[in-house]
C-alpha atoms as a PDB file:
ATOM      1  CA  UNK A   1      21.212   7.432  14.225  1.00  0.00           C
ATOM      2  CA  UNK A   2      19.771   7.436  17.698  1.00  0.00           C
ATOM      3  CA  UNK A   3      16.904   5.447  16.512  1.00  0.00           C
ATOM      4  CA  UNK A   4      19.198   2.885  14.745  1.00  0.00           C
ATOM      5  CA  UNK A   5      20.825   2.382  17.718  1.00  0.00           C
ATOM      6  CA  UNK A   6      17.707   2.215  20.032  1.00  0.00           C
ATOM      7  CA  UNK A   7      16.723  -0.655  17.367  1.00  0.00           C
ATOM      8  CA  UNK A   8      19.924  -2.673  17.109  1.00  0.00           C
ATOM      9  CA  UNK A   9      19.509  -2.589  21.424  1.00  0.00           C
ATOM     10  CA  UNK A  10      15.870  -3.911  20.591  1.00  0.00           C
ATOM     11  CA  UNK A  11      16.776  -6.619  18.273  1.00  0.00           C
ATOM     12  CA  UNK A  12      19.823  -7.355  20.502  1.00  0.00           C
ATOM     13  CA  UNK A  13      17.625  -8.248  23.496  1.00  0.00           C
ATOM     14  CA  UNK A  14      15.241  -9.908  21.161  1.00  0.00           C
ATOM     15  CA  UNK A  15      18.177 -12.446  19.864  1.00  0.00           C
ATOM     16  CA  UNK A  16      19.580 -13.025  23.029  1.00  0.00           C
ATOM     17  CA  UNK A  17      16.375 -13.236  25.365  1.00  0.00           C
ATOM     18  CA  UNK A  18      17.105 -16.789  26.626  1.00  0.00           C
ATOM     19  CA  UNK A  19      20.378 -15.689  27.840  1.00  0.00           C
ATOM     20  CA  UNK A  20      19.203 -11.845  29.368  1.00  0.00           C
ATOM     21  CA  UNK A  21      16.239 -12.861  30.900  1.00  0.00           C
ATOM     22  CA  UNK A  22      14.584 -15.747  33.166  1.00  0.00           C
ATOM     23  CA  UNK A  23      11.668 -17.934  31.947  1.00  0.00           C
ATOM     24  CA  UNK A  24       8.801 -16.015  30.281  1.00  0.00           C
ATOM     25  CA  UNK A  25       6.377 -18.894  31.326  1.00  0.00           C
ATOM     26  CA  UNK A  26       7.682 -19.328  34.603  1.00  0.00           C
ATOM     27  CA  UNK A  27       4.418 -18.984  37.233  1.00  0.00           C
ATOM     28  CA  UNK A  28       4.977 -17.321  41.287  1.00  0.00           C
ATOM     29  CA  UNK A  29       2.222 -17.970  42.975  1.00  0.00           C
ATOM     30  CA  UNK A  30       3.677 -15.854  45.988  1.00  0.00           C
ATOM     31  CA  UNK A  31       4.184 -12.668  43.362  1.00  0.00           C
ATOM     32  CA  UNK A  32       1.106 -12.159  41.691  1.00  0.00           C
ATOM     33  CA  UNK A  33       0.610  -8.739  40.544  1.00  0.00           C
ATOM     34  CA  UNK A  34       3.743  -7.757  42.224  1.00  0.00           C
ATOM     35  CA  UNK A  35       4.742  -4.154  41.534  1.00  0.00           C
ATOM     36  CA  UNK A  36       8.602  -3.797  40.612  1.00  0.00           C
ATOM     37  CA  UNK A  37      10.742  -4.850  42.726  1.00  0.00           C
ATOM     38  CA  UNK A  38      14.925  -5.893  42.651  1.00  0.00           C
ATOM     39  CA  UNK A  39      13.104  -9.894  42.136  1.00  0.00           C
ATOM     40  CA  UNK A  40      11.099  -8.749  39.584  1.00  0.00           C
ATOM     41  CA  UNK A  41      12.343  -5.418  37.588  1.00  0.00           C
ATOM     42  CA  UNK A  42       9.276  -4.492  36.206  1.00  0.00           C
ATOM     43  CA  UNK A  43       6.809  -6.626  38.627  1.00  0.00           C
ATOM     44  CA  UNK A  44       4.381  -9.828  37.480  1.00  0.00           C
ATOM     45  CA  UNK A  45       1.411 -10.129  35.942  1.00  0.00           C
ATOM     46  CA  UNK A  46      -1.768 -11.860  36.697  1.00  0.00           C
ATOM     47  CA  UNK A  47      -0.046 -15.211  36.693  1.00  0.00           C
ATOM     48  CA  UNK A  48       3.045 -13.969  38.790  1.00  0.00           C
ATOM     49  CA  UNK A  49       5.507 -14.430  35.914  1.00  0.00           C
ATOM     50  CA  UNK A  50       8.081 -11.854  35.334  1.00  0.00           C
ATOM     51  CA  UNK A  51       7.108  -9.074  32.994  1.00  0.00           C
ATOM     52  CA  UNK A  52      10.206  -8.110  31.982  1.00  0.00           C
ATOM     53  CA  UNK A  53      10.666 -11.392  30.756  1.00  0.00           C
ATOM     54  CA  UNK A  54       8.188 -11.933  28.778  1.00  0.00           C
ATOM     55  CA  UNK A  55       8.443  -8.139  27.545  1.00  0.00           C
ATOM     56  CA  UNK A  56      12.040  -9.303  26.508  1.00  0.00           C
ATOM     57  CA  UNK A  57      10.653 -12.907  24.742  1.00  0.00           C
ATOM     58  CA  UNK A  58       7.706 -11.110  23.307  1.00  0.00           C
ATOM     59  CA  UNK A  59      10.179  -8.586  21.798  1.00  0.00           C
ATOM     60  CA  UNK A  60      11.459 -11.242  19.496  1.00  0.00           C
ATOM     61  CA  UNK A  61       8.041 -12.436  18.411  1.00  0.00           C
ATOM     62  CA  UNK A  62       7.051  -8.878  17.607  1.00  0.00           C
ATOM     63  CA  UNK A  63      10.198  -8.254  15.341  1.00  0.00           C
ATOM     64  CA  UNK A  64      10.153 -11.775  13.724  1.00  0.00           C
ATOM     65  CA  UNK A  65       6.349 -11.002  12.951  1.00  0.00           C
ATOM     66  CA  UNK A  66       7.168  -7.181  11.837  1.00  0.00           C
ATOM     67  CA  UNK A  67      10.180  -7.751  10.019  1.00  0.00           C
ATOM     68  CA  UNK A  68       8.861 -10.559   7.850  1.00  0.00           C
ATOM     69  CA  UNK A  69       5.370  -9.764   6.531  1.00  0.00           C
ATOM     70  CA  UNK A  70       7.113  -6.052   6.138  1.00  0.00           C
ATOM     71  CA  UNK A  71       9.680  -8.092   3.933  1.00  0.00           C
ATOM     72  CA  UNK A  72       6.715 -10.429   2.261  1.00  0.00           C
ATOM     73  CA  UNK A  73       4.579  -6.895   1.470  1.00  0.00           C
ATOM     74  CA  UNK A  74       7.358  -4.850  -0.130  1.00  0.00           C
ATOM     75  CA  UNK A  75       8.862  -8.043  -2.060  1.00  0.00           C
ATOM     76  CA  UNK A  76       5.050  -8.448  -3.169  1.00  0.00           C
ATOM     77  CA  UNK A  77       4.253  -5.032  -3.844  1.00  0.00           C
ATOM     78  CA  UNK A  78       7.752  -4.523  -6.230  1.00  0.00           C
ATOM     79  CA  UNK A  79       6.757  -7.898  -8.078  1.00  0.00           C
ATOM     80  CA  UNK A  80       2.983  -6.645  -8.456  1.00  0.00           C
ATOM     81  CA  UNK A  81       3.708  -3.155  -9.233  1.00  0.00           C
ATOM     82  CA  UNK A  82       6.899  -3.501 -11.909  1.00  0.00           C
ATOM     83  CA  UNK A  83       5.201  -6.039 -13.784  1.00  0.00           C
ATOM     84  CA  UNK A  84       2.005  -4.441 -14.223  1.00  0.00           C
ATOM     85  CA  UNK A  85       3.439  -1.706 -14.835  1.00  0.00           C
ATOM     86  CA  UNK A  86       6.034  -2.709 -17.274  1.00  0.00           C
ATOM     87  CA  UNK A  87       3.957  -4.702 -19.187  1.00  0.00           C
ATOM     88  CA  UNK A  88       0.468  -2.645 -19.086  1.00  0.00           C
ATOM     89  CA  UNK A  89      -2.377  -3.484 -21.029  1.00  0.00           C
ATOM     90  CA  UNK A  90      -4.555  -6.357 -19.783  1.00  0.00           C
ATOM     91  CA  UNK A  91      -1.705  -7.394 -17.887  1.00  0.00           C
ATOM     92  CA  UNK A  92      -2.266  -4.146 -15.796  1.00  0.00           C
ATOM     93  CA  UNK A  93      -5.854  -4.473 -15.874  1.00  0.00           C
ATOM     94  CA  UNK A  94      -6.647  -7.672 -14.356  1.00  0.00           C
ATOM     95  CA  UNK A  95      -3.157  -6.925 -11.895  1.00  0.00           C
ATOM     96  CA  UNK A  96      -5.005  -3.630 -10.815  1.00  0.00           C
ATOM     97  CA  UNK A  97      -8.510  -4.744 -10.544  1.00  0.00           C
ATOM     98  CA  UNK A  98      -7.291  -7.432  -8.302  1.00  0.00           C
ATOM     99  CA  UNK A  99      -5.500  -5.341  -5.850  1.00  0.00           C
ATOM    100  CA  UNK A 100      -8.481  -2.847  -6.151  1.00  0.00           C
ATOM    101  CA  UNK A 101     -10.754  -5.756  -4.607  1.00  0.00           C
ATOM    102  CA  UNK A 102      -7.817  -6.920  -1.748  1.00  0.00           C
ATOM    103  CA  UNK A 103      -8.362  -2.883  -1.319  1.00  0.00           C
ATOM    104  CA  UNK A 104     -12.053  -2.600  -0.366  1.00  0.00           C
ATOM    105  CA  UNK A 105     -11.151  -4.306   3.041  1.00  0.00           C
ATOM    106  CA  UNK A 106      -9.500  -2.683   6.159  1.00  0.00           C
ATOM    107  CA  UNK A 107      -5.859  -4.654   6.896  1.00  0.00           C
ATOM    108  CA  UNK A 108      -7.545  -5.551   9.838  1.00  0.00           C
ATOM    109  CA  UNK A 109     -10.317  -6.542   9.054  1.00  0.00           C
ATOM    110  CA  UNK A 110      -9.554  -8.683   6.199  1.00  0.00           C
ATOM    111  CA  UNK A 111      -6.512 -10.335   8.455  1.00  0.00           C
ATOM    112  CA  UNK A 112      -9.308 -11.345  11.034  1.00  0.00           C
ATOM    113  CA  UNK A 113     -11.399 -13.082   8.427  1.00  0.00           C
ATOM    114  CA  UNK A 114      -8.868 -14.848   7.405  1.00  0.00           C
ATOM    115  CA  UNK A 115      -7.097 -15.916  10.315  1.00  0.00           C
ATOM    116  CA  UNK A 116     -10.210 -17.237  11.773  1.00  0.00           C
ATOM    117  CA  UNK A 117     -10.718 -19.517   8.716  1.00  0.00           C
ATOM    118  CA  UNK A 118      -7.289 -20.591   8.437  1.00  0.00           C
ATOM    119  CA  UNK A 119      -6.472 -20.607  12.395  1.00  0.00           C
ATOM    120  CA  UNK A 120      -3.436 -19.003  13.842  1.00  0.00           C
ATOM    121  CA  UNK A 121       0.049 -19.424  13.520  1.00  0.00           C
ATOM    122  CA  UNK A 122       3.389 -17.108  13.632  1.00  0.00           C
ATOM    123  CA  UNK A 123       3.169 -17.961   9.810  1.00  0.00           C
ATOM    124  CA  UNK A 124      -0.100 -17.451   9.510  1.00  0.00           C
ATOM    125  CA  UNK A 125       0.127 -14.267  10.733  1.00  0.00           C
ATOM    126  CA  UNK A 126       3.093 -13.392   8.778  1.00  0.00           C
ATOM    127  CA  UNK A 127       1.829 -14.075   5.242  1.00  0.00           C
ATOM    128  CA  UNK A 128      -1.444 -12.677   6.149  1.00  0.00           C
ATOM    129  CA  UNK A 129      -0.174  -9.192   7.264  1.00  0.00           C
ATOM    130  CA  UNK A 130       1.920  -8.853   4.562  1.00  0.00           C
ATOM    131  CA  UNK A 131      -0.848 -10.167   1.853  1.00  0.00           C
ATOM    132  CA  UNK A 132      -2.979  -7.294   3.112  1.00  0.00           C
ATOM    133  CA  UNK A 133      -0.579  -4.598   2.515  1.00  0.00           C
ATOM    134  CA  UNK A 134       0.537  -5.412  -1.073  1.00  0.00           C
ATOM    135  CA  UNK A 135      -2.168  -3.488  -3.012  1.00  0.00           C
ATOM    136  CA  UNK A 136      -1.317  -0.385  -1.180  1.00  0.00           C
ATOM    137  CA  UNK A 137       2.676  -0.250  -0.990  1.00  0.00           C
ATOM    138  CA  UNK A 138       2.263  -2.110  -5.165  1.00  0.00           C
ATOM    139  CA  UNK A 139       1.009   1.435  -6.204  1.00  0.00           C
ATOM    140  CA  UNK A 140       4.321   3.151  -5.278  1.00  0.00           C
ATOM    141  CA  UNK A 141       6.092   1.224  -7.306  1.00  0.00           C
ATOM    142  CA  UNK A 142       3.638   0.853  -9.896  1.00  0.00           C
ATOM    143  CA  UNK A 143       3.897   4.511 -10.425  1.00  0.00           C
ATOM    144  CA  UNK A 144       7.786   4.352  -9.971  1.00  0.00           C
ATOM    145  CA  UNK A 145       8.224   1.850 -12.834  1.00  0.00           C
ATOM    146  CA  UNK A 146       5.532   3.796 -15.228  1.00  0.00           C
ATOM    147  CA  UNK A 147       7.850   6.740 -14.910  1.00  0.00           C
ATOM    148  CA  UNK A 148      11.218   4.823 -15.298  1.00  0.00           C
ATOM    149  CA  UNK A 149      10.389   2.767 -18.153  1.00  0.00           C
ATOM    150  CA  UNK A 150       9.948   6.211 -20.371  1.00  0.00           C
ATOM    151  CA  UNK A 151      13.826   7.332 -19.541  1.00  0.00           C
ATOM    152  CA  UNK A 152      16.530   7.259 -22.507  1.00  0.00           C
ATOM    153  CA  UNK A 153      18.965   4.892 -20.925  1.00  0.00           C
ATOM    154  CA  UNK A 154      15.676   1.962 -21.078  1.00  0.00           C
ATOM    155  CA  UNK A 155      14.899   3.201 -24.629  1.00  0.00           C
ATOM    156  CA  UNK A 156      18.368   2.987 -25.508  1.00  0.00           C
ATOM    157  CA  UNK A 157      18.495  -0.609 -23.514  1.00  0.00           C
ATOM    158  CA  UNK A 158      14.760  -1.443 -25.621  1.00  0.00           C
ATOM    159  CA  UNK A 159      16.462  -0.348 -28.922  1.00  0.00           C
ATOM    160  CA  UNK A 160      19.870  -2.603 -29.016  1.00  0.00           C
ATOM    161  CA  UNK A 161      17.374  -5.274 -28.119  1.00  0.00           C
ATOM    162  CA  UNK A 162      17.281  -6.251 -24.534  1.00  0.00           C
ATOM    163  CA  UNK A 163      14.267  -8.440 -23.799  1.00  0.00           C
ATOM    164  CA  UNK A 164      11.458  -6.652 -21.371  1.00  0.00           C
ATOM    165  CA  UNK A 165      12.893  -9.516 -18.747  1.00  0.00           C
ATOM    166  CA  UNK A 166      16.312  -8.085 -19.175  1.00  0.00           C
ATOM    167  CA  UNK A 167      15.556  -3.855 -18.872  1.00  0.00           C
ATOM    168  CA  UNK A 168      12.961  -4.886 -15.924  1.00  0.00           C
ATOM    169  CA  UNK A 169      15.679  -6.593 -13.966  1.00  0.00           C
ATOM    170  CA  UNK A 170      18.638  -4.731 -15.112  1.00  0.00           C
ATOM    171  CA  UNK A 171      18.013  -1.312 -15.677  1.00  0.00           C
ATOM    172  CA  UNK A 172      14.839  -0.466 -13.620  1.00  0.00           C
ATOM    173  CA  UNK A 173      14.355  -2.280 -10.735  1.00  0.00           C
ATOM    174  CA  UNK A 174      18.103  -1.209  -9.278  1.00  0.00           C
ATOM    175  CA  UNK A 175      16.200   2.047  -9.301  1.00  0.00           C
ATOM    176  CA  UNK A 176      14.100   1.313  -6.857  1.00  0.00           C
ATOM    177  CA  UNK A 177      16.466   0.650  -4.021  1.00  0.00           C
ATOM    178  CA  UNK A 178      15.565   3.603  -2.010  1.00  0.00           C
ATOM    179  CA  UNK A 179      12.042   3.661  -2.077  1.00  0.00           C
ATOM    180  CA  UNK A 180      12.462  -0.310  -1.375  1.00  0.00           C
ATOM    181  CA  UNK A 181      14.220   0.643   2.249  1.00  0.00           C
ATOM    182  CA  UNK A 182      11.844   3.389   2.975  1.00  0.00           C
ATOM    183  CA  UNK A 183       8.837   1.296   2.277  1.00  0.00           C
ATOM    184  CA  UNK A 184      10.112  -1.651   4.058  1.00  0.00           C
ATOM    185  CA  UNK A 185      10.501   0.780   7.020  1.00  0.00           C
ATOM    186  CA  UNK A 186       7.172   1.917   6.836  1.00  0.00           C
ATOM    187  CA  UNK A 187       5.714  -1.274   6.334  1.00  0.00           C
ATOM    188  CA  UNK A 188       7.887  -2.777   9.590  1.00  0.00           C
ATOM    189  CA  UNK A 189       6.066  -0.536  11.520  1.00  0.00           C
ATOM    190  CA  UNK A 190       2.438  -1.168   9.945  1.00  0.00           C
ATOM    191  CA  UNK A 191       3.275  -4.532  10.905  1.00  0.00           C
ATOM    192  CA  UNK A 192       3.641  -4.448  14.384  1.00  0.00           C
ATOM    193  CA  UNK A 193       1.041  -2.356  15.199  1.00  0.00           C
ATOM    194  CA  UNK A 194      -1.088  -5.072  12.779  1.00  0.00           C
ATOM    195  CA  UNK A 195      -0.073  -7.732  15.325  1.00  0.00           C
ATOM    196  CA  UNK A 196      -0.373  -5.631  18.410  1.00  0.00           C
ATOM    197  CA  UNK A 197      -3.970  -5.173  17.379  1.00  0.00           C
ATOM    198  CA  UNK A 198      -4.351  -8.988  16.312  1.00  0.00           C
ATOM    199  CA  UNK A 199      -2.947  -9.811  19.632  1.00  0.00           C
ATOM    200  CA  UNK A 200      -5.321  -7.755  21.750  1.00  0.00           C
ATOM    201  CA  UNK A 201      -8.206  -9.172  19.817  1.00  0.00           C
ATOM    202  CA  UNK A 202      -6.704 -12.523  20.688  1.00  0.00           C
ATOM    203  CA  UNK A 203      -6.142 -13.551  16.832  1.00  0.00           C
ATOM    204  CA  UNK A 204      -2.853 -13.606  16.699  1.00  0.00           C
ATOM    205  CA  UNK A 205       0.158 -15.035  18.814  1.00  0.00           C
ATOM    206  CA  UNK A 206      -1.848 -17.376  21.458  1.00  0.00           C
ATOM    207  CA  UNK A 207      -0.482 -17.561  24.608  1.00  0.00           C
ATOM    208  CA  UNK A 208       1.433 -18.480  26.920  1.00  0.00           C
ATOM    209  CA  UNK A 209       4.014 -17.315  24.118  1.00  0.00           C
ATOM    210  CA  UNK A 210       4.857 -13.996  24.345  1.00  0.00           C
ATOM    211  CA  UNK A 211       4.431 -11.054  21.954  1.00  0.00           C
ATOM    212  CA  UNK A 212       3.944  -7.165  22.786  1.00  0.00           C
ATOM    213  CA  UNK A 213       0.432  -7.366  21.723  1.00  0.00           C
ATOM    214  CA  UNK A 214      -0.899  -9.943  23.987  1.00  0.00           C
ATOM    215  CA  UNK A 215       0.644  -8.176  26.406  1.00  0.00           C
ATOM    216  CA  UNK A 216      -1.666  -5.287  26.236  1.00  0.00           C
ATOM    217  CA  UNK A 217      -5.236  -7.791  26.614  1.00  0.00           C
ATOM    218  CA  UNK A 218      -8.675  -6.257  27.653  1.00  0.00           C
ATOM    219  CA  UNK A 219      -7.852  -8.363  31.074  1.00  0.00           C
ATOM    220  CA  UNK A 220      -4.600  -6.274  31.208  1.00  0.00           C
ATOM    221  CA  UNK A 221      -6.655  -3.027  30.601  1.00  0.00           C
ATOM    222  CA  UNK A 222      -9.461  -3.580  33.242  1.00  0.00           C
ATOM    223  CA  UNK A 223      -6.828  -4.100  35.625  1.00  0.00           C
ATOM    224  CA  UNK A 224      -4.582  -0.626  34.920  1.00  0.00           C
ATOM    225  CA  UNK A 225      -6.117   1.834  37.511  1.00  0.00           C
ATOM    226  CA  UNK A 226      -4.373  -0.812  40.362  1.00  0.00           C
ATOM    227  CA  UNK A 227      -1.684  -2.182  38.589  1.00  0.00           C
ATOM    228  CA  UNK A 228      -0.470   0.061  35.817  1.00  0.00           C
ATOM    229  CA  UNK A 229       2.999  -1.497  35.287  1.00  0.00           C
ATOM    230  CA  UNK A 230       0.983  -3.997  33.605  1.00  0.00           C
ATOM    231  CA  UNK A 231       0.263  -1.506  30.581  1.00  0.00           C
ATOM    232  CA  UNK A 232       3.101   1.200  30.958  1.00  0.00           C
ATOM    233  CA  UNK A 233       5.961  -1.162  29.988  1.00  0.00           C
ATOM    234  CA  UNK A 234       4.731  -2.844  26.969  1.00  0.00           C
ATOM    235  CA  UNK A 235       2.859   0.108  25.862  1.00  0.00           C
ATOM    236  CA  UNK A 236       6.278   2.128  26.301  1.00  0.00           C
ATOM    237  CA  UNK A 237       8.519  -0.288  24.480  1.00  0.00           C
ATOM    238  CA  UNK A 238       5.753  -0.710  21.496  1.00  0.00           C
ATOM    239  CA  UNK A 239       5.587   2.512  21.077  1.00  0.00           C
ATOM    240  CA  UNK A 240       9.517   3.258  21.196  1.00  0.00           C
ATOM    241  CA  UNK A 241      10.058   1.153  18.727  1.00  0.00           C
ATOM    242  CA  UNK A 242       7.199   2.419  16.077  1.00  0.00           C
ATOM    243  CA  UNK A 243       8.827   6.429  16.764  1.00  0.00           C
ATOM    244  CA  UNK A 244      12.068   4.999  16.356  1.00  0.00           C
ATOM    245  CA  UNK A 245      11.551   3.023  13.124  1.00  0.00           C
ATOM    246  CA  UNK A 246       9.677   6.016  11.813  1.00  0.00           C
ATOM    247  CA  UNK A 247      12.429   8.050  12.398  1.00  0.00           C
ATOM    248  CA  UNK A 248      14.564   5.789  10.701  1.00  0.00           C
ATOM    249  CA  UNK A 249      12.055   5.485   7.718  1.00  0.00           C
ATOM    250  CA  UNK A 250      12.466   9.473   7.292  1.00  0.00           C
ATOM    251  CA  UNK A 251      16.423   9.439   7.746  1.00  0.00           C
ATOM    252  CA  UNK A 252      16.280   6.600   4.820  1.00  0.00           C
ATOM    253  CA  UNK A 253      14.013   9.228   2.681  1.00  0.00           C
ATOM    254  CA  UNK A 254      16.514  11.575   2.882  1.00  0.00           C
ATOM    255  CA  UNK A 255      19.539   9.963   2.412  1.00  0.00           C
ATOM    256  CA  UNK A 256      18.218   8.176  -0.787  1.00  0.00           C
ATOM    257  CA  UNK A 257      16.348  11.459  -1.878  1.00  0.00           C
ATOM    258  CA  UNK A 258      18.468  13.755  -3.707  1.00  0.00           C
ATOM    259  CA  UNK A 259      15.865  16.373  -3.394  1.00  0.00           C
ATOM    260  CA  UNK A 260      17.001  16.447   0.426  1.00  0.00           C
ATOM    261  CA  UNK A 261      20.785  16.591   0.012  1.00  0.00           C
END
């Protein structure tokens, strides 16, 4: 519960950023590299713009990127892994070998290759992330639906002659609820700490707007032994908010688990 609520506060600040905080792009050339102070909460950066404003606009970015290509990789992954695992056979096959190839790359890696053909975007970003992740989270469910489709209430759905459209929708997938939310959480994190990386690389959100990841660039590191405000608050509130949607991701486990009841 504590990390629900430290993630509502996040996504709070993150919707109402415009209203909470001061221009993200906003230069002082009299407060460059300004340590907090009451002006400037959590100092400037290397531009003399307020930190803890863009640390407040890049929190929406982050979540908007997270949240969505964690939503576009579990969607993916239940589509993938119930119908290939419903309908087996060559169906499976060519499903499986496909996600075996996605497989053979690193998230990152294959998220750099293709960003740098394709260029970057929010959306960009978005769809690649969560392409990446499909083949892993698919085999959860994959194995989820093998099991499922063998129980007596889908035989007894199969036998009064329900279509394989009808039990797949119906009767199986409304199964899969729990590990859908846990997964999702999982993924949420993954995906952050995909665009984090991205960020710091400089392939993903391109300045000036904000995100938690370009935040945390190699100029930003070479400059930490004199200014270290300029790492210890992003780094902090990244790394809050990957505990704290673990912690939710476990406290979903268990409530949906009836093995932990």
């Amino acid at each position: 519960m504590v990390a629900v609520v430290f993630l509502i506060a996040i996504a709070i600040v993150a919707l109402f950023a415009e209203t909470l905080a001061p221009d993200p792009n906003r230069v002082d050339a009299l407060a460059i590299l300004e340590r907090p102070s009451w002006d400037h909460p959590l100092g400037t950066d290397q531009l003399g713009r307020d930190l803890m404003a863009r640390l407040m606009h890049g929190a929406r970015v982050s979540l908007i990127v997270g949240v969505a290509a964690a939503m576009f990789a579990t969607v993916g992954a239940v589509a993938v892994g119930a119908i290939s695992a419903y309908w087996g056979g060559l169906v499976e096959s060519a499903i499986q070998r496909l996600m075996d190839a996605l497989m053979v790359f690193p998230t990152l890696v294959l998220a750099m290759a293709v960003l740098s053909v394709l260029g970057f975007s929010i959306t960009k970003i978005i769809f690649v992330i969560g392409l990446a992740e499909v083949p892993r989270v698919q085999r959860v469910f994959r194995a989820q639906v093998h099991l499922l489709k063998e129980e007596p209430y889908v035989e007894a759905a199969r036998a009064i002659g329900a279509n394989g459209t009808r039990i797949l929708v119906r009767h199986i997938l409304p199964q899969l609820f729990g590990i859908f939310f846990v997964l999702f959480s999982i993924m949420l994190a993954t995906a952050i700490i995909i665009e984090a990386a991205l960020s710091f690389l400089g392939l993903g959100v391109q300045p000036p707007t904000a995100s938690w990841g370009n935040l945390l660039t190699s100029d930003v590191i070479r400059r930490v032994e004199h200014h270290p405000h300029l790492v210890a608050f992003p780094a902090t509130a990244l790394a809050s908010t990957i505990i704290a949607v673990n912690v939710m991701g476990e406290g979903l486990r268990d409530y949906f688990d009836p093995r932990f009841r």
